[in-house]
Protein backbone atom coordinates (compact mmCIF):
# COMPACT_ATOMS: atom_id res chain seq x y z
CA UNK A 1 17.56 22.40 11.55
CA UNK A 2 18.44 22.40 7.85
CA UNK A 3 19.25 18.95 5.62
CA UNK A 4 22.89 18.49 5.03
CA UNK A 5 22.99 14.97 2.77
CA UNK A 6 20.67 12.30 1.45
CA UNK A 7 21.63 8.72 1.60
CA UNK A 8 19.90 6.46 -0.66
CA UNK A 9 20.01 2.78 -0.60
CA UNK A 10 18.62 0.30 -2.93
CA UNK A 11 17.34 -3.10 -1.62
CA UNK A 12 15.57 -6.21 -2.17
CA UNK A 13 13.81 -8.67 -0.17
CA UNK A 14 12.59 -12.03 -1.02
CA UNK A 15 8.97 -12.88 -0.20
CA UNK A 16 8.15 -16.36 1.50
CA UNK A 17 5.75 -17.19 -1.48
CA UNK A 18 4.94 -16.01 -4.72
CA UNK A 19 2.28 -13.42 -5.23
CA UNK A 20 0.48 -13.40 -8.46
CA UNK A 21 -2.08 -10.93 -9.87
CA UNK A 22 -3.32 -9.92 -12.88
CA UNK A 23 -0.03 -8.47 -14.15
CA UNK A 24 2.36 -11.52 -13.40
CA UNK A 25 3.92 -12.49 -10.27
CA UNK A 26 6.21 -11.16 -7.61
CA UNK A 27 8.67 -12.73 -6.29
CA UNK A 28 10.16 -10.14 -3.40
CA UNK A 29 9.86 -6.14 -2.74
CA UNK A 30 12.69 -3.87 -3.78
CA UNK A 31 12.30 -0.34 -2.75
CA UNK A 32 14.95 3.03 -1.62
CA UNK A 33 15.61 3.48 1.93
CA UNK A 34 16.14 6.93 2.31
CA UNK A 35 18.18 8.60 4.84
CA UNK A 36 18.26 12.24 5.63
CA UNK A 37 21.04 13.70 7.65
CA UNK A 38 20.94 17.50 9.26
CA UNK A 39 22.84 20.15 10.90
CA UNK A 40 21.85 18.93 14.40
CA UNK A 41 22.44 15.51 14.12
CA UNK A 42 19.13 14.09 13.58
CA UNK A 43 18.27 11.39 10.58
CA UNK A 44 15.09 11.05 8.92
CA UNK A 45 14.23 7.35 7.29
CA UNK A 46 11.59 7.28 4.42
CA UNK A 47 10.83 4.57 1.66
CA UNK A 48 10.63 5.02 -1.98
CA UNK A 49 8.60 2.19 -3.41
CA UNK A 50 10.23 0.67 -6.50
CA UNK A 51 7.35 0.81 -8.43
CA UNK A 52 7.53 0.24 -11.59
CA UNK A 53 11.04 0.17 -10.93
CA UNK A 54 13.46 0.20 -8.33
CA UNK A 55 16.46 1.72 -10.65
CA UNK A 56 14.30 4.14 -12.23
CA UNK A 57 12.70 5.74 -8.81
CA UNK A 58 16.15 5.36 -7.10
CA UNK A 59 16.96 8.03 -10.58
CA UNK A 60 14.59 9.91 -9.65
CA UNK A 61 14.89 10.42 -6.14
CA UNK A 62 18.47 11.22 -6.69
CA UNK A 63 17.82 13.90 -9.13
CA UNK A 64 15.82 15.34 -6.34
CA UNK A 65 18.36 15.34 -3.75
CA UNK A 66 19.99 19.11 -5.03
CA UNK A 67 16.49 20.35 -4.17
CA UNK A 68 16.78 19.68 -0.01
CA UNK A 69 20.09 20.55 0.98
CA UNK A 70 20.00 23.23 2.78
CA UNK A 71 16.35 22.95 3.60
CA UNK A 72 14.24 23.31 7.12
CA UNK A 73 12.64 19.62 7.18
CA UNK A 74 9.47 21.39 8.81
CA UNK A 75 8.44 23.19 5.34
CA UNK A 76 6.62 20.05 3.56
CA UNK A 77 4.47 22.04 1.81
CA UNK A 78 7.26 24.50 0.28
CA UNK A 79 9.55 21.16 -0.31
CA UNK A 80 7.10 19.33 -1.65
CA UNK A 81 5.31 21.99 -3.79
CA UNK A 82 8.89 23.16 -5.39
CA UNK A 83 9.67 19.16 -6.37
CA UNK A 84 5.85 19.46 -8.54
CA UNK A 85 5.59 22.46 -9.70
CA UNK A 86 9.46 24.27 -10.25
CA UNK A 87 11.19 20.66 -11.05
CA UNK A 88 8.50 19.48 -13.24
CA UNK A 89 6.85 16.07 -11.82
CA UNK A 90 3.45 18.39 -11.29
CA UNK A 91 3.67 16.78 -15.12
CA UNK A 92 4.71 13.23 -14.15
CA UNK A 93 2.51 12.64 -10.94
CA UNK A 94 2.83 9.00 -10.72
CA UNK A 95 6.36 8.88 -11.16
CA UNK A 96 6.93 11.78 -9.04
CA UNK A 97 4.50 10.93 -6.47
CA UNK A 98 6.31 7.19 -5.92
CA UNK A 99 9.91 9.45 -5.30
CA UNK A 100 8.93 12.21 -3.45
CA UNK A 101 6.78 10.22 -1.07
CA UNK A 102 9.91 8.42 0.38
CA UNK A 103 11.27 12.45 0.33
CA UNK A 104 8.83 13.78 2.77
CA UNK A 105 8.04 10.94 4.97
CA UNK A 106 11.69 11.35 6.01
CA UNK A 107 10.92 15.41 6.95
CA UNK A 108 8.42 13.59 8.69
CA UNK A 109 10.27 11.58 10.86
CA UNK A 110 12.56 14.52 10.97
CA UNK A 111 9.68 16.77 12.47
CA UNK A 112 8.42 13.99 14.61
CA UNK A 113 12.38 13.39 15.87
CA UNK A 114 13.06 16.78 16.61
CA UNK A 115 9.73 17.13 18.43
CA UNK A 116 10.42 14.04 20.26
CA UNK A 117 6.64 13.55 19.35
CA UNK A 118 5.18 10.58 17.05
CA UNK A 119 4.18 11.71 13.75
CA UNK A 120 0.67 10.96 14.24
CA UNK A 121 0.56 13.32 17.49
CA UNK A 122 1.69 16.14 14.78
CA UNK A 123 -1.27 15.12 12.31
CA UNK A 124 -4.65 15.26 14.81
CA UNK A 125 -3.36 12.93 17.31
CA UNK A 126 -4.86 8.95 17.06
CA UNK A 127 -8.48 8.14 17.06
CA UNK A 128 -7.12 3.63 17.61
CA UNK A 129 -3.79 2.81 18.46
CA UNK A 130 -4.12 -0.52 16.96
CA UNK A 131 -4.79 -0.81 12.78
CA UNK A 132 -6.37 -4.02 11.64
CA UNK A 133 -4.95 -5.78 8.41
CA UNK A 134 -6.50 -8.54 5.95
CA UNK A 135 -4.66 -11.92 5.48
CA UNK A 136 -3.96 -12.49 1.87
CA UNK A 137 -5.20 -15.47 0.91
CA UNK A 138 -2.51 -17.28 -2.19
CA UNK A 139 -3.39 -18.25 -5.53
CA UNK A 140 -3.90 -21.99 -4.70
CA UNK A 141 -5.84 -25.16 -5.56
CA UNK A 142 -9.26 -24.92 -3.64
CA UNK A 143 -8.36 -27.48 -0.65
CA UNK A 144 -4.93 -25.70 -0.26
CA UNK A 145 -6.85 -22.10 -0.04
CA UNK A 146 -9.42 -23.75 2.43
CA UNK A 147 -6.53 -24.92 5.08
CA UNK A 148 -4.75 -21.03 4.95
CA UNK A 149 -7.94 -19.77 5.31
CA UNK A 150 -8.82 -22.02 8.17
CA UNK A 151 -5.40 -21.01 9.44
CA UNK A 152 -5.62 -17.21 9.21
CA UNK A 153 -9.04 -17.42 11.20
CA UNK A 154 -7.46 -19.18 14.10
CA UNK A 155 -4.27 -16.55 14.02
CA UNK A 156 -7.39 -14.02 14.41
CA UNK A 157 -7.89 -12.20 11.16
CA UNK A 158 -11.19 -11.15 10.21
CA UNK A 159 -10.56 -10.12 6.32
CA UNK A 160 -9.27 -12.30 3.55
CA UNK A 161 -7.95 -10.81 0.43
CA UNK A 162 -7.53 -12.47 -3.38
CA UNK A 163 -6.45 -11.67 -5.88
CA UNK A 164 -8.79 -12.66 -9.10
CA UNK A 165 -9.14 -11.44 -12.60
CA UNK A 166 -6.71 -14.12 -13.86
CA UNK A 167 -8.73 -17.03 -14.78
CA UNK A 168 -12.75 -16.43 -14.40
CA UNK A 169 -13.21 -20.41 -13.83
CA UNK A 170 -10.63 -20.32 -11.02
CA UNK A 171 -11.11 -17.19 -9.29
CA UNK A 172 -14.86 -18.29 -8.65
CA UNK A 173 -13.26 -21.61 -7.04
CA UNK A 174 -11.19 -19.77 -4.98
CA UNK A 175 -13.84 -17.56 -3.60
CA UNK A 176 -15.83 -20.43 -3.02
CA UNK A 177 -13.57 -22.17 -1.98
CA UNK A 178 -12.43 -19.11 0.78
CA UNK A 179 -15.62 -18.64 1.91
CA UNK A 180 -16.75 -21.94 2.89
CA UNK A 181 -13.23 -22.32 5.17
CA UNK A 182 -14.00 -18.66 6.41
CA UNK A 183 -17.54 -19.09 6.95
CA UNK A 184 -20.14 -16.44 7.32
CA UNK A 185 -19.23 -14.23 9.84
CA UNK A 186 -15.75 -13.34 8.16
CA UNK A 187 -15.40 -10.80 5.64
CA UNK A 188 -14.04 -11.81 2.13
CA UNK A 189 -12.64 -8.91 -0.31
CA UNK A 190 -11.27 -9.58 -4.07
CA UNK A 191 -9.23 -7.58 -6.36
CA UNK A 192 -9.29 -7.78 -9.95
CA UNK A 193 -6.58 -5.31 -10.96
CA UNK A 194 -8.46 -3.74 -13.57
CA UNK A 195 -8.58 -7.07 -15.42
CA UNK A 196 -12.31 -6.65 -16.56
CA UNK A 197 -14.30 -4.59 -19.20
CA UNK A 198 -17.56 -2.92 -17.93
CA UNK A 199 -19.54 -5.67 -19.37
CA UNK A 200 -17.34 -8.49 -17.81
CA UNK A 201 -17.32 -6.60 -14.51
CA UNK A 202 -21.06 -6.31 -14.19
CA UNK A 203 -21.29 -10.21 -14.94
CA UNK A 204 -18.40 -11.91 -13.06
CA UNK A 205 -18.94 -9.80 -9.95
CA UNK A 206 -22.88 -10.54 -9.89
CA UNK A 207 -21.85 -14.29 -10.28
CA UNK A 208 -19.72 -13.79 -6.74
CA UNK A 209 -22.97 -12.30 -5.38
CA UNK A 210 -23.65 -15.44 -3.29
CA UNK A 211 -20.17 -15.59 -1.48
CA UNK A 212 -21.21 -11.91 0.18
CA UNK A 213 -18.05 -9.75 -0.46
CA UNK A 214 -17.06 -7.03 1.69
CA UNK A 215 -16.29 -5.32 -1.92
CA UNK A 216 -14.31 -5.85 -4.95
CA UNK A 217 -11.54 -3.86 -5.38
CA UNK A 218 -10.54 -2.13 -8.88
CA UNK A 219 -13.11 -4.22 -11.07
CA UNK A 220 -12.27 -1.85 -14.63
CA UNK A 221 -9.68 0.14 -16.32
CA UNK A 222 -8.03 2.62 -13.49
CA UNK A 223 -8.94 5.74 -16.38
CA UNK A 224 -12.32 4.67 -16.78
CA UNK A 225 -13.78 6.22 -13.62
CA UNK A 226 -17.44 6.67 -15.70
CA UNK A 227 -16.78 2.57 -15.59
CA UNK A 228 -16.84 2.22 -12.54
CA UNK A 229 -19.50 4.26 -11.47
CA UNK A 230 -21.53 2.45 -14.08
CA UNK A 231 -20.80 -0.83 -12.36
CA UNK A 232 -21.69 0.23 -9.20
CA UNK A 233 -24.91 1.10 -10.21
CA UNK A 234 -25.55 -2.39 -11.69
CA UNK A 235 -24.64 -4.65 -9.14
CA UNK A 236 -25.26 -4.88 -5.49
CA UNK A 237 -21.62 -5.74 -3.71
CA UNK A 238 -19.14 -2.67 -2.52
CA UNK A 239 -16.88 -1.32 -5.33
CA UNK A 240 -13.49 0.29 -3.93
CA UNK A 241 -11.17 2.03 -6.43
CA UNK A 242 -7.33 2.28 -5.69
CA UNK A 243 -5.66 2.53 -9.02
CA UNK A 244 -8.21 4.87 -9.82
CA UNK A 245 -7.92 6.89 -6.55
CA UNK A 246 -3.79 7.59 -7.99
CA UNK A 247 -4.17 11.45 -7.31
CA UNK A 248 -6.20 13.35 -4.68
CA UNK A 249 -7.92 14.79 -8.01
CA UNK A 250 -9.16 11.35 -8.79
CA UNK A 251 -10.67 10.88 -5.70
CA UNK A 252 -12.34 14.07 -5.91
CA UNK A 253 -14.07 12.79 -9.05
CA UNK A 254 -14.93 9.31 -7.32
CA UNK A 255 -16.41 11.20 -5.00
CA UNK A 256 -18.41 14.05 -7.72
CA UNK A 257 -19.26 10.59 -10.02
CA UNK A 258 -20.64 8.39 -6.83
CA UNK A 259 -17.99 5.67 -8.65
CA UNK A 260 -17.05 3.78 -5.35
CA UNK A 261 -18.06 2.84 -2.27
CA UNK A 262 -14.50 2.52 -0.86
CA UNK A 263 -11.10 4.28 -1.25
CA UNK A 264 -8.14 2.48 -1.25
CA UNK A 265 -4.63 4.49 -1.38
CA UNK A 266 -1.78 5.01 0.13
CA UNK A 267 1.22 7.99 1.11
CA UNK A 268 2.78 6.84 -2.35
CA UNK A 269 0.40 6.99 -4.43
CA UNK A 270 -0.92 10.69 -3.26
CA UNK A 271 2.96 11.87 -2.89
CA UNK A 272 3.41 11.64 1.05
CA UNK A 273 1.65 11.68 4.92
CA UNK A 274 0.18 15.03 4.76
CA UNK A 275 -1.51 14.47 1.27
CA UNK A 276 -2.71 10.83 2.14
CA UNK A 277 -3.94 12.79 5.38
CA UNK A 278 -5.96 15.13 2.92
CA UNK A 279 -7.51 12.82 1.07
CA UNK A 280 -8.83 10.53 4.78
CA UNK A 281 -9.82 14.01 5.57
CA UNK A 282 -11.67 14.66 1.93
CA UNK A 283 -13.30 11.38 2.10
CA UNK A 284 -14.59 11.20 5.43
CA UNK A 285 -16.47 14.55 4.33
CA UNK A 286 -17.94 12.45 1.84
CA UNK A 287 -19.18 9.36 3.89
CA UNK A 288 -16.77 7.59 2.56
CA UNK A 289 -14.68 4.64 4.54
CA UNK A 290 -10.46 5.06 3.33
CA UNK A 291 -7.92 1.86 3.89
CA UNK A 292 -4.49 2.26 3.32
CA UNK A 293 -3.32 0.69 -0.03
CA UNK A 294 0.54 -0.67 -0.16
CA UNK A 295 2.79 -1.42 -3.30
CA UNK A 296 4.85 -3.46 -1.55
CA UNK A 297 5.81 -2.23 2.38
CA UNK A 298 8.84 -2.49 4.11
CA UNK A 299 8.79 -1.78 7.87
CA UNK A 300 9.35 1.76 7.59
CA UNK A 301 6.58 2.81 5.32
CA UNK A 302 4.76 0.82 7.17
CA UNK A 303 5.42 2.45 10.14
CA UNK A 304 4.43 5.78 8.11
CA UNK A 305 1.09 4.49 7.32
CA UNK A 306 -0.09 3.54 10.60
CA UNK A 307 1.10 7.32 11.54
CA UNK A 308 -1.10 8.91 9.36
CA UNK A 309 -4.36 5.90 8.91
CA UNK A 310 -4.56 5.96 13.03
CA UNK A 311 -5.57 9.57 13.16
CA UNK A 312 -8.36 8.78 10.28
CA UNK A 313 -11.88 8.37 12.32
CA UNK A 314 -13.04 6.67 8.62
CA UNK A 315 -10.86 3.63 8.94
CA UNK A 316 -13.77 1.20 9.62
CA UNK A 317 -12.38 -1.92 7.21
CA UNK A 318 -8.76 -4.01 7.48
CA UNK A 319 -5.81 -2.27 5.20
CA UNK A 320 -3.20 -3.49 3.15
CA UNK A 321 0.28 -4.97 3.76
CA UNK A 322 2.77 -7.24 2.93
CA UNK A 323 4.56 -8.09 5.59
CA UNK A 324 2.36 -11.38 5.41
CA UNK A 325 5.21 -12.16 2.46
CA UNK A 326 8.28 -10.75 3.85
CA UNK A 327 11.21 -13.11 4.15
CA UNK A 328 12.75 -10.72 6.69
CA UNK A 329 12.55 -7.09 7.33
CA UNK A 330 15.13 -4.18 7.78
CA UNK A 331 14.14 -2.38 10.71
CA UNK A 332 14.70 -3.61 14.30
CA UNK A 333 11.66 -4.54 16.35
CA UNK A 334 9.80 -6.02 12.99
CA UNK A 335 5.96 -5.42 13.26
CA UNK A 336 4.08 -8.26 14.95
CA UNK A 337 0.45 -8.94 14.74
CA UNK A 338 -1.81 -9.19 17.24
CA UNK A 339 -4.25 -12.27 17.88
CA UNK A 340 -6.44 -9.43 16.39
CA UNK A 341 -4.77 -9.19 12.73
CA UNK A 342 -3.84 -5.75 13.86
CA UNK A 343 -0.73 -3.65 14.11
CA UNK A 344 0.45 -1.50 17.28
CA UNK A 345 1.05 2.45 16.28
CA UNK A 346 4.60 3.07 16.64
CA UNK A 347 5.21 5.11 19.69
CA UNK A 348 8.48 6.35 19.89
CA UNK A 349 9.67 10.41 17.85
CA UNK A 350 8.67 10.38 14.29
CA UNK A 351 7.82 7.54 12.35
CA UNK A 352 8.90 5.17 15.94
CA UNK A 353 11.37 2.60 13.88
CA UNK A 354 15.18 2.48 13.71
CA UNK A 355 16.72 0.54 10.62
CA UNK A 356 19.06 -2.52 11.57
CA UNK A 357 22.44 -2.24 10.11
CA UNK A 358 22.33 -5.77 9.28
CA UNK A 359 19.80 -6.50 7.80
CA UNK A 360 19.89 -3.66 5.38
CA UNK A 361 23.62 -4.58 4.51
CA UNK A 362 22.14 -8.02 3.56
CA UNK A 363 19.05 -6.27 1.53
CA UNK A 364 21.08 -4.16 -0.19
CA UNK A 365 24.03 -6.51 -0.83
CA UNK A 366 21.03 -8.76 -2.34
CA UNK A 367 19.64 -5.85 -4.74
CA UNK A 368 23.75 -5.37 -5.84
CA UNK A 369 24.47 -8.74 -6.98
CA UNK A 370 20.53 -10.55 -7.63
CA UNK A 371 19.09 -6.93 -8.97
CA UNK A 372 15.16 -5.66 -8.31
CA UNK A 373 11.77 -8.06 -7.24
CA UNK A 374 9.69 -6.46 -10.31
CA UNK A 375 6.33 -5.91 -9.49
CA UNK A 376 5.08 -7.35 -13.22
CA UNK A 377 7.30 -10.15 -13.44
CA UNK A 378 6.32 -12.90 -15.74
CA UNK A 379 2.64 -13.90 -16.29
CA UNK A 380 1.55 -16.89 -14.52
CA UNK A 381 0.33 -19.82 -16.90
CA UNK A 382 -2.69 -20.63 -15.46
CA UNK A 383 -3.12 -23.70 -17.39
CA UNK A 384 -0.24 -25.59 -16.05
CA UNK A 385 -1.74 -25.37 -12.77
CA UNK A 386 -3.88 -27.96 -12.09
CA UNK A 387 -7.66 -27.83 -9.67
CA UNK A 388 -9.35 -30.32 -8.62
């Protein structure tokens, strides 16, 4: 089986409400579907995530493409380790991680096709065939975050997510406010987004002490990893690092500098399945519990997720999505949750979806004439939002 063209299209979907963090707001997802034809008539789907951009990774993936045609799907390793260290982005990891992700988790679902096996059979075989997810709770006045919370719990969820780090006043309403409408026996998670200094860290997240979090996520600078140890030390709740935890390297000095209690990352951030498989595998060695981060996934990086996260024995906490937000998807058979909050393993060869020609005519028509959802669109003004 050897690659014979790449297919890359652009899209953008609207979300069904605004998310806002620390960087702005977001207003929709717009990654690269990624198609890989071959000799034998098999096509492998992967995702680029447009992150920061959707034109400049849709560059970059293209200026990849020379460097798989004519290639066996089955050789990751030698695909993947020409791309970083004979093309260059071994220089530009975070960059080239974000493109050649959505590469190799279509080898993947070439492998997995031509196998007629699921991926995750081809990576250790599942350990759950069901992944539970967090409900994300919206920025909001307090009474308006009490009735989604109230919501979510009845729909079956067990973990709320915020966002915080925008306004310290605010954010401790809203975890307040979350926790009373959750109650005791739920677990509550925030994520700052790097929005504090050490100092600020230390104090904010010991003032959220009585609301019992299940951690807080990303508390300092992602560089700072000395930081974040630090803070750990000083305070008693669950740090987890994901903008820290970028590169498999970083997580290997989480691990050296005791900075975290909890990785979060993802197959885009580490630069595909079989390196976010490395780094479950390099964490569970340490004790340490691994969720799957997203940037913003569409149902087939989704689908390439649950592949590799179901065959992790350290999944013990809800992951990360954002199909919570999606106005639509572009895969037939959208995910569903179950009265759990989790998400069924695809079962069918390879990553187990199949894109709808629809729908992706009507995502990608969207990115041609409306352009990209950025990820850091413009700040929120707290101020003009009003709490009681």
């Amino acid at each position: 089986m050897k690659i014979t063209a790449v297919r890359l299209t652009p899209v953008s979907i609207p979300f069904k409400q605004t998310e806002i963090w620390h960087y702005g707001k977001r207003d929709g997802i717009s990654n690269i579907i990624i198609e890989l034809e071959t000799d034998i008539g098999l096509t492998g789907l992967g995702e680029a995530v447009g992150f920061p951009s959707a034109p400049l990774i849709a560059k970059v993936v293209e200026s990849m493409v020379p460097s798989l045609i004519g290639q066996d799907p089955h050789h990751v390793e030698k695909i993947t380790t020409n791309l970083y260290m004979h093309r260059g982005w071994h220089y530009f990891r975070y960059i080239g991680n974000c493109a050649i992700a959505g590469l190799e988790m279509a080898l993947w679902d070439l492998i997995g096709k031509a196998a007629d096996q699921p991926v995750c059979n081809l990576l250790g075989g599942p350990v759950m065939e069901r992944v539970p997810f967090y409900y994300p709770v919206p920025f909001r006045r307090p009474e308006e975050i009490m009735e989604c919370v109230r919501l979510a719990v009845t729909k079956g969820f067990n973990t709320m997510y915020l966002k915080v780090g925008i306004n310290e006043r605010e954010d401790l309403a809203m975890v307040a406010a979350t926790r009373e409408a959750a109650g005791p026996d739920i677990n509550v998670r925030v994520d700052a987004n790097e929005a504090w200094t050490q100092t600020e860290a230390i104090r904010i997240i010991r003032l959220l002490e009585p609301y019992d979090l299940e951690f807080v996520e990303q508390p300092v600078n992602m560089y700072d990893i000395d930081a974040m140890a630090r803070v750990r030390l000083a305070v008693r709740t669950p740090i987890a690092a994901n903008q820290t935890s970028w590169l498999e390297y970083q997580v290997m000095d989480i691990i050296r500098r005791q900075a975290a209690d909890v990785i979060l990352t993802d197959q885009h951030q580490v630069g595909g399945l079989l390196a976010f498989k490395k780094v479950c595998a390099l964490s569970a060695l340490a004790g340490i519990p691994v969720l799957k981060h997203t940037f913003g996934d569409l149902g087939i990086s989704t689908a390439a997720g649950l592949q590799v996260i179901c065959t992790s024995s350290n999944l013990t906490m809800a992951s990360q999505t954002h199909l919570h937000f999606l106005a639509h998807d572009i895969i037939k058979k959208p995910f569903q949750f179950d009265d759990g909050g989790a998400l069924a393993v695809p079962q069918g060869p390879g990553l187990g979806v199949e894109l709808d020609p629809d729908l992706i005519q009507e995502a990608h028509t969207r990115y041609l004439s409306e352009g990209e959802y950025s990820p850091f669109g413009p700040s929120l003004a707290t101020d003009n939002i009003k709490h009681a």
